[in-house]
N, C-alpha and C. Protein backbone atom coordinates (compact mmCIF):
# COMPACT_ATOMS: atom_id res chain seq x y z
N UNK A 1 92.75 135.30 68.82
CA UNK A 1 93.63 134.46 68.05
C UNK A 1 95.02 134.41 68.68
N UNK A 2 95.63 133.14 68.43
CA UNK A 2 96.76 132.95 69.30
C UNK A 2 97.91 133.26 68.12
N UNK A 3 98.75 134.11 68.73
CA UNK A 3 99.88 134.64 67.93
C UNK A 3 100.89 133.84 67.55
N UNK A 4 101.55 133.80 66.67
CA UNK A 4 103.04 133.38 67.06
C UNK A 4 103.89 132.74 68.10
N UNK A 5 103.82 133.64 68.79
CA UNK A 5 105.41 133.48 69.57
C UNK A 5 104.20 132.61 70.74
N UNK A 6 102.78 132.83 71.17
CA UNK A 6 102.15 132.15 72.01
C UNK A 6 102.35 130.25 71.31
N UNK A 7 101.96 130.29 70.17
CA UNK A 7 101.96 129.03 69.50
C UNK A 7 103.80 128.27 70.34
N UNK A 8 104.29 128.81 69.55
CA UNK A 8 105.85 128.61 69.63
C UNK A 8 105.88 127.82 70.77
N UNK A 9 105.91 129.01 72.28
CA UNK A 9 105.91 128.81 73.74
C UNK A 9 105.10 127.40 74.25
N UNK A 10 103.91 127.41 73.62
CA UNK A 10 102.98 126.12 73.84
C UNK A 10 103.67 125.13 73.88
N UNK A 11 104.30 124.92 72.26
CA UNK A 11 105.24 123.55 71.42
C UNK A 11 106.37 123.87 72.20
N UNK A 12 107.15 124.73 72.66
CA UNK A 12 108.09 124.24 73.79
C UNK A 12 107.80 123.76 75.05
N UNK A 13 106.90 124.04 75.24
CA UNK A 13 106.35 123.87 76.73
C UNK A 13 106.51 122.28 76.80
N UNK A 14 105.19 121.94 75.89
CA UNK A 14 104.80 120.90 75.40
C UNK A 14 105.82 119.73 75.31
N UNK A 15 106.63 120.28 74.52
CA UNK A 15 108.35 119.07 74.11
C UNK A 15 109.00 119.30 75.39
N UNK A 16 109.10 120.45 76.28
CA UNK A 16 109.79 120.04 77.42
C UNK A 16 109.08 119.29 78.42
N UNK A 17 108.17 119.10 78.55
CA UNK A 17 107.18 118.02 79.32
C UNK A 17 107.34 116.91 78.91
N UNK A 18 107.25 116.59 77.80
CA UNK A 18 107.71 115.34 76.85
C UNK A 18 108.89 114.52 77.35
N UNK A 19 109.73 115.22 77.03
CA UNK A 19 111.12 115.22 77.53
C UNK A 19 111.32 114.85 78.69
N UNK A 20 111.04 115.64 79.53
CA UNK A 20 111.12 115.50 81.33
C UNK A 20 110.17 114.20 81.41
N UNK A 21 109.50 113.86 80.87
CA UNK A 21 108.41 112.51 81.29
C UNK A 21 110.02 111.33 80.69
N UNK A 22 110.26 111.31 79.84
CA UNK A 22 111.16 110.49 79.19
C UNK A 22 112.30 110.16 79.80
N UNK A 23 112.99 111.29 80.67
CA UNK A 23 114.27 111.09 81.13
C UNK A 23 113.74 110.66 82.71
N UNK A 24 112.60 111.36 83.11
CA UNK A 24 112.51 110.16 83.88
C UNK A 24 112.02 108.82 84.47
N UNK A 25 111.75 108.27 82.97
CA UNK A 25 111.84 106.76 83.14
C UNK A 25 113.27 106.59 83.16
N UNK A 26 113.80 106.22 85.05
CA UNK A 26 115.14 105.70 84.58
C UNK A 26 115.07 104.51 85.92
N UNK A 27 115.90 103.85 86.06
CA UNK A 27 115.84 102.84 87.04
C UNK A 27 115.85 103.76 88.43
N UNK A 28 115.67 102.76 89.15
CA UNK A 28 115.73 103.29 90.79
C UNK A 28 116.95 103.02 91.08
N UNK A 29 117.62 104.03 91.76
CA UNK A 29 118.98 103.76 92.66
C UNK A 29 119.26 102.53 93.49
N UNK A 30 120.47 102.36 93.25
CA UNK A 30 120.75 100.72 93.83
C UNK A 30 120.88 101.38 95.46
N UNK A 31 120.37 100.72 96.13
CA UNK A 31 120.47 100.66 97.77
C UNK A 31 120.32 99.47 98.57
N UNK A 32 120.01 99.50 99.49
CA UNK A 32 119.46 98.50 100.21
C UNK A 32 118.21 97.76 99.89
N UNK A 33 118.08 96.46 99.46
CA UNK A 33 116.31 96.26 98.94
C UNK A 33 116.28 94.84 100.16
N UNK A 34 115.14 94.68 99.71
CA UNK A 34 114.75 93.44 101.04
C UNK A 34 114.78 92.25 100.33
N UNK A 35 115.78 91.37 101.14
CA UNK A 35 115.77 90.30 100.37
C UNK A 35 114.88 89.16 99.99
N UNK A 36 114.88 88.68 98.96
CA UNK A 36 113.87 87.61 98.54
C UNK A 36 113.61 86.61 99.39
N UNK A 37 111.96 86.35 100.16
CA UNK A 37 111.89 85.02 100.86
C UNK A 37 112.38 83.71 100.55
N UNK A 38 112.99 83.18 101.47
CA UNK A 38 113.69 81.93 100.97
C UNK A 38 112.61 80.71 101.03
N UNK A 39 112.90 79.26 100.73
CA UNK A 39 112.13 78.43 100.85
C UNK A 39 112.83 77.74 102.32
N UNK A 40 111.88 76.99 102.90
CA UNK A 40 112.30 76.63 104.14
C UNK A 40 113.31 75.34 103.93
N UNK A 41 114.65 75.52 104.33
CA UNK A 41 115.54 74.18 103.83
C UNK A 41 115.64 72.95 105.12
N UNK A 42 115.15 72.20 104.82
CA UNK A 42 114.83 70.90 105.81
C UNK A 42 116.25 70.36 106.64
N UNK A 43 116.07 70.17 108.07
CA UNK A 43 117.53 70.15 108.38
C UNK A 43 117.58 68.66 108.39
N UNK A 44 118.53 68.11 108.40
CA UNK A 44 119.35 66.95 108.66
C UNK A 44 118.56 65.44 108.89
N UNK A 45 117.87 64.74 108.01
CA UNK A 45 117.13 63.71 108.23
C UNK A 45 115.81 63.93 107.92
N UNK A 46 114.73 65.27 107.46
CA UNK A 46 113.76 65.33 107.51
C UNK A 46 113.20 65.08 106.07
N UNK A 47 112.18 64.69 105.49
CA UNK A 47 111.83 65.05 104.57
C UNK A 47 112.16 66.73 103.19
N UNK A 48 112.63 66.09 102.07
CA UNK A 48 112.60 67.33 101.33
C UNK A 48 110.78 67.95 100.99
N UNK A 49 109.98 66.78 100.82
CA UNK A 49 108.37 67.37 100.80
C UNK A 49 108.34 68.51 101.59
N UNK A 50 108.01 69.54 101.05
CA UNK A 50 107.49 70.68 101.98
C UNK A 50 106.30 70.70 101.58
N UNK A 51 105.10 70.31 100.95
CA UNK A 51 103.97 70.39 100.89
C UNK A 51 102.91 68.94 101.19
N UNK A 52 101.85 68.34 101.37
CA UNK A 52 101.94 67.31 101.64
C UNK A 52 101.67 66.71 100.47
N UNK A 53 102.23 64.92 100.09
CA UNK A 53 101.51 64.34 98.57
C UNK A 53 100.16 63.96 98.74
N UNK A 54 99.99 63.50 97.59
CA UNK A 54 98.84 62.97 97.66
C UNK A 54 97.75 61.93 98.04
N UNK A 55 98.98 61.44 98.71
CA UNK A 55 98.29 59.80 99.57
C UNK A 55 98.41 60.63 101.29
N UNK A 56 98.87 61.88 101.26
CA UNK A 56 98.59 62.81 102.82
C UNK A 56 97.26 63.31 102.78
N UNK A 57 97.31 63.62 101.41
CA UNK A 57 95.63 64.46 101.31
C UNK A 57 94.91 63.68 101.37
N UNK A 58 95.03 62.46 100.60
CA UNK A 58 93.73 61.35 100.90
C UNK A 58 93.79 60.58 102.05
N UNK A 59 94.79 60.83 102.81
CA UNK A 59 94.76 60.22 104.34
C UNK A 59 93.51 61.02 105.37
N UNK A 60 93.70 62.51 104.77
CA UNK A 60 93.24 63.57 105.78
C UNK A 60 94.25 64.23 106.37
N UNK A 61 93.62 65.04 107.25
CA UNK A 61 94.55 65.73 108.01
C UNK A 61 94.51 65.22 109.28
N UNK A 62 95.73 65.17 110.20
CA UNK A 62 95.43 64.31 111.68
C UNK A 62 96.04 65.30 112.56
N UNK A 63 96.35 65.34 113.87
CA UNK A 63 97.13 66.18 114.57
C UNK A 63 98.62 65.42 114.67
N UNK A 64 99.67 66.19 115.07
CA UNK A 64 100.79 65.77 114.34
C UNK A 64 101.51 65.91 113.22
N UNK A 65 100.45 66.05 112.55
CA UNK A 65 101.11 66.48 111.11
C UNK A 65 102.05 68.11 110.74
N UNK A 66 102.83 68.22 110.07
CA UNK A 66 103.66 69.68 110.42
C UNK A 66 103.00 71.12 109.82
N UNK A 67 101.63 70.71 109.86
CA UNK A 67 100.66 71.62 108.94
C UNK A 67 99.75 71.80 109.83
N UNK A 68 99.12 73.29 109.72
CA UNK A 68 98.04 72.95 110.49
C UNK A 68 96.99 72.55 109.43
N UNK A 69 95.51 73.03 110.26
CA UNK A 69 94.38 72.24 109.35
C UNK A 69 94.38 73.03 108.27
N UNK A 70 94.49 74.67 108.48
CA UNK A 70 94.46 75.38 107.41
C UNK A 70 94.96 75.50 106.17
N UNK A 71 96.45 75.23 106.49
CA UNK A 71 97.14 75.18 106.30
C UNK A 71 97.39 74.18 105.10
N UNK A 72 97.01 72.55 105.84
CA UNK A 72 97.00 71.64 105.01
C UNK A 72 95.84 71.23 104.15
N UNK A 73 94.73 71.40 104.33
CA UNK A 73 93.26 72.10 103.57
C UNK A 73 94.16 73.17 102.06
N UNK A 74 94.56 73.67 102.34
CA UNK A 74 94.76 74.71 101.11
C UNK A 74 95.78 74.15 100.19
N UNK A 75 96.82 73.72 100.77
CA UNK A 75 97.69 72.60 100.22
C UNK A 75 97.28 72.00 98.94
N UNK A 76 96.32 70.90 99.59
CA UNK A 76 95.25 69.77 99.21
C UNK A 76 94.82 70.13 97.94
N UNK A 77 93.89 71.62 98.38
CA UNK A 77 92.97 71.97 97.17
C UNK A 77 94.14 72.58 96.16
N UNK A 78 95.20 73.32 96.65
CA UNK A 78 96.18 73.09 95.63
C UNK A 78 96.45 72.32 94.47
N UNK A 79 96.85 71.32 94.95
CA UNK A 79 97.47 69.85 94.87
C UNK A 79 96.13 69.39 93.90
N UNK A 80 94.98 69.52 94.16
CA UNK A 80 93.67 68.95 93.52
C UNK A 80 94.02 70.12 92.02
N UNK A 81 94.11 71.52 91.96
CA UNK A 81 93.65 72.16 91.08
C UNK A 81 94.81 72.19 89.93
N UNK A 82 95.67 71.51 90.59
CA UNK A 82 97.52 71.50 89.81
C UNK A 82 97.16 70.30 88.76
N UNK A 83 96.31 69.61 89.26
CA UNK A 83 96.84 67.82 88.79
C UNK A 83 95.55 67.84 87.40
């Protein structure tokens, strides 16, 4: 049979584990983090479309285009599962 003062020791144990789990949920230290990918900003005369519309997808894909096939294939089915 567990005594006293064993009981006691347990329930402190216990609440100081508690505790220590609690204090440390705390944020992470501010440092250096990596900055957020940007979107690609179109220079001077180009199209704002960065993806292709939908009269590109129903054109197909051709060479020339600023996509590759893969690329513009996934787009597409995008573009199909959005609409």
């Amino acid at each position: 049979m567990a005594t006293i003062a064993a009981r006691l020791a347990a329930a402190v144990a216990l609440c100081t584990v508690i505790a220590g789990t609690i204090l440390a949920q705390t944020t992470p230290p501010s440092g250096p983090t990596v900055p957020p990918k940007t979107l690609p900003v179109p220079k001077g005369g180009e199209s704002l479309v960065i993806n292709p519309t939908k009269d590109e997808c129903n054109a197909g894909w051709r060479p020339g285009l600023r996509w590759t096939r893969v690329e513009f294939d996934k787009f597409c089915r995008q573009l199909d599962i959005s609409k």
